[in-house]
N, C-alpha and C. Protein backbone atom coordinates (compact mmCIF):
# COMPACT_ATOMS: atom_id res chain seq x y z
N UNK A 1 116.17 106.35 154.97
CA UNK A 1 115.31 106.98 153.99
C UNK A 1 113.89 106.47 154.19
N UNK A 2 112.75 107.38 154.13
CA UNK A 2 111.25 107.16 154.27
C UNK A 2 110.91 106.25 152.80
N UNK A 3 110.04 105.67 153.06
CA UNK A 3 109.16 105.07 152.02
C UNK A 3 107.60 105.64 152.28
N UNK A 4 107.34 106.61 150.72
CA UNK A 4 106.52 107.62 151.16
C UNK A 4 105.17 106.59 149.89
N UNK A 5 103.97 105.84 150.34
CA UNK A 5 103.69 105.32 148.93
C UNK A 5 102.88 105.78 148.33
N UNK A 6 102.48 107.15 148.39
CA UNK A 6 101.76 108.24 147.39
C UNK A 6 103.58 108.44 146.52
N UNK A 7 104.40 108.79 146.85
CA UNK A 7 105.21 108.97 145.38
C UNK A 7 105.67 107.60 145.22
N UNK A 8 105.78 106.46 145.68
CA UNK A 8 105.84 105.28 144.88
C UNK A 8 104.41 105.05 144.20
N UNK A 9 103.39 105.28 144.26
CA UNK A 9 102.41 104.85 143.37
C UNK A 9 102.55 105.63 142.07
N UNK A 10 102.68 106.99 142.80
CA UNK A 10 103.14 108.39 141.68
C UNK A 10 104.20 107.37 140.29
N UNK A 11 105.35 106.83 141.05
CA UNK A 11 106.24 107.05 140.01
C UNK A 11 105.90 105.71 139.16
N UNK A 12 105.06 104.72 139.64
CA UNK A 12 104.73 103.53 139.23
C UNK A 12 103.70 103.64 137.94
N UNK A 13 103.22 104.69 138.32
CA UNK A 13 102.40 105.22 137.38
C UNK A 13 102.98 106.07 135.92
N UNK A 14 103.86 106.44 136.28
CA UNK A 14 104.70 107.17 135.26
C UNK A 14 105.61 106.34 134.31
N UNK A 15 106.26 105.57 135.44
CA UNK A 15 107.14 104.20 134.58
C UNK A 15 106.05 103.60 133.52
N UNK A 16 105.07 103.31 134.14
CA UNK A 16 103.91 102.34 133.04
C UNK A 16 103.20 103.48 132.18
N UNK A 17 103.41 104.52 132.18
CA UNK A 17 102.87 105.94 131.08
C UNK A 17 104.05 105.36 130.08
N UNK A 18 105.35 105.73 130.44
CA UNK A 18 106.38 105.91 129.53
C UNK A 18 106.54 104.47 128.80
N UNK A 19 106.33 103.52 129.10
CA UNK A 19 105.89 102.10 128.81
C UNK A 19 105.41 102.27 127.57
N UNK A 20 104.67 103.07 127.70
CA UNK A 20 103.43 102.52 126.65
C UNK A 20 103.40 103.55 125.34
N UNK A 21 104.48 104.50 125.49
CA UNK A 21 104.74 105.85 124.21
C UNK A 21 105.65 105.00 123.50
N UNK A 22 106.18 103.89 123.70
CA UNK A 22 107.07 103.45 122.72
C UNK A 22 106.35 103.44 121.16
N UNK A 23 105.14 103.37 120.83
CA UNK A 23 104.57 103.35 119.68
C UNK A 23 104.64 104.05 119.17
N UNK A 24 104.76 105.61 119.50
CA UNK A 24 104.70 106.63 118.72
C UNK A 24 105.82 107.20 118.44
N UNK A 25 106.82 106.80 118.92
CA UNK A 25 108.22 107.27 118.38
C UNK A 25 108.09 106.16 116.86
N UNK A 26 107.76 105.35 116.76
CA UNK A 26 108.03 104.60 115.69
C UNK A 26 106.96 104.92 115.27
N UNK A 27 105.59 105.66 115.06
CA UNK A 27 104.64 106.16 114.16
C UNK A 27 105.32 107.25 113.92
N UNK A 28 105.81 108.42 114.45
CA UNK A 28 106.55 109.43 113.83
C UNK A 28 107.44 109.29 112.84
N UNK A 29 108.43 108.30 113.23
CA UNK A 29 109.31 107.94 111.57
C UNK A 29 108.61 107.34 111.10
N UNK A 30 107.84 106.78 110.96
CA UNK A 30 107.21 106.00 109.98
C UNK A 30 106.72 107.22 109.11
N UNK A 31 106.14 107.87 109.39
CA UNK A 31 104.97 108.64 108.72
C UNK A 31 106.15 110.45 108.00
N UNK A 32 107.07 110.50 109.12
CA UNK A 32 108.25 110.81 108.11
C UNK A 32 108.86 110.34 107.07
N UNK A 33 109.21 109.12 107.26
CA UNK A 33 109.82 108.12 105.97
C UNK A 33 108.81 108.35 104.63
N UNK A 34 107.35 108.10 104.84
CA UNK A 34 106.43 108.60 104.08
C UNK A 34 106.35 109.40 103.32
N UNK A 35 106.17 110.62 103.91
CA UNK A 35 106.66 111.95 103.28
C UNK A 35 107.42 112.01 102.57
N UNK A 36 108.87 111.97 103.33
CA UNK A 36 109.71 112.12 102.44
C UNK A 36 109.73 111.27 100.80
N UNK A 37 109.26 110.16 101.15
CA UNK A 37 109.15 109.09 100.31
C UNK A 37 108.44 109.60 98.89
N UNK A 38 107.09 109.99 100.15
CA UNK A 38 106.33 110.55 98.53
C UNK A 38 106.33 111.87 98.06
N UNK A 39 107.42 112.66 98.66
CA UNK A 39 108.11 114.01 97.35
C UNK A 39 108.86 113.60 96.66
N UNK A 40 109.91 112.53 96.85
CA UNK A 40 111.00 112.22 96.16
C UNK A 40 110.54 111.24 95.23
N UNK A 41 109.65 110.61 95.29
CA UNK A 41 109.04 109.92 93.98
C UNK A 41 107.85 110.93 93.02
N UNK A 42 107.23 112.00 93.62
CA UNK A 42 106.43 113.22 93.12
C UNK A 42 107.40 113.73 92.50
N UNK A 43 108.95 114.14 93.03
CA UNK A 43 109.97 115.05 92.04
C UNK A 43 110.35 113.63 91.03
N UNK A 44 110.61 112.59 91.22
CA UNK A 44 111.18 111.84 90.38
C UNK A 44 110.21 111.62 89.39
N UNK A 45 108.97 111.31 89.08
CA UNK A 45 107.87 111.22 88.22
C UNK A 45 108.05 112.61 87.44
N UNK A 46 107.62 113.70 88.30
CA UNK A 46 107.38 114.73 87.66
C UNK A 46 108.27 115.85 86.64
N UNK A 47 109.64 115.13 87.01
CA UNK A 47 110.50 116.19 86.39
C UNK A 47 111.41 115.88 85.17
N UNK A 48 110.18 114.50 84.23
CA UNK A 48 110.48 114.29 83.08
C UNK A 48 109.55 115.55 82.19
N UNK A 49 108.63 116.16 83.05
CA UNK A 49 107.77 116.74 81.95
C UNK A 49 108.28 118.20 81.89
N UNK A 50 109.34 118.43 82.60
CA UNK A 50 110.00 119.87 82.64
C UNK A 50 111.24 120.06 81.35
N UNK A 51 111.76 118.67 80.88
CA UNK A 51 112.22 118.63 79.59
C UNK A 51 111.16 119.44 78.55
N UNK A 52 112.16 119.97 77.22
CA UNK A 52 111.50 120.35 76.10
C UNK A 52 112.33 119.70 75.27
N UNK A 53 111.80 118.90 74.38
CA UNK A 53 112.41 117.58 73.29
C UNK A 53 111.92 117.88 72.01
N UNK A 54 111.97 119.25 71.65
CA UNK A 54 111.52 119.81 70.02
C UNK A 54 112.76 119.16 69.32
């Protein structure tokens, strides 16, 4: 097998790309968890005032 080192630099380069996205998989849930977080405390606050207590 050839050792070609335009695609070893190629893939060396890619390994150390993918390296470095690890952050944003964990900013995506994060900022999901969020969300969700703050409707379910927006419905939980808000849906004492949908009672009528005549």
């Amino acid at each position: 097998m050839e050792h070609y080192p335009a695609a070893s630099r190629l893939t060396d380069a890619a390994i150390a790309a993918a390296q470095h996205q690890g952050v944003g998989n964990l900013l995506r849930i994060v900022l999901v968890v969020m969300v969700v977080g703050c409707a379910l405390t927006g419905w939980f606050l808000l849906r004492g005032y949908k009672r009528n207590d005549d």
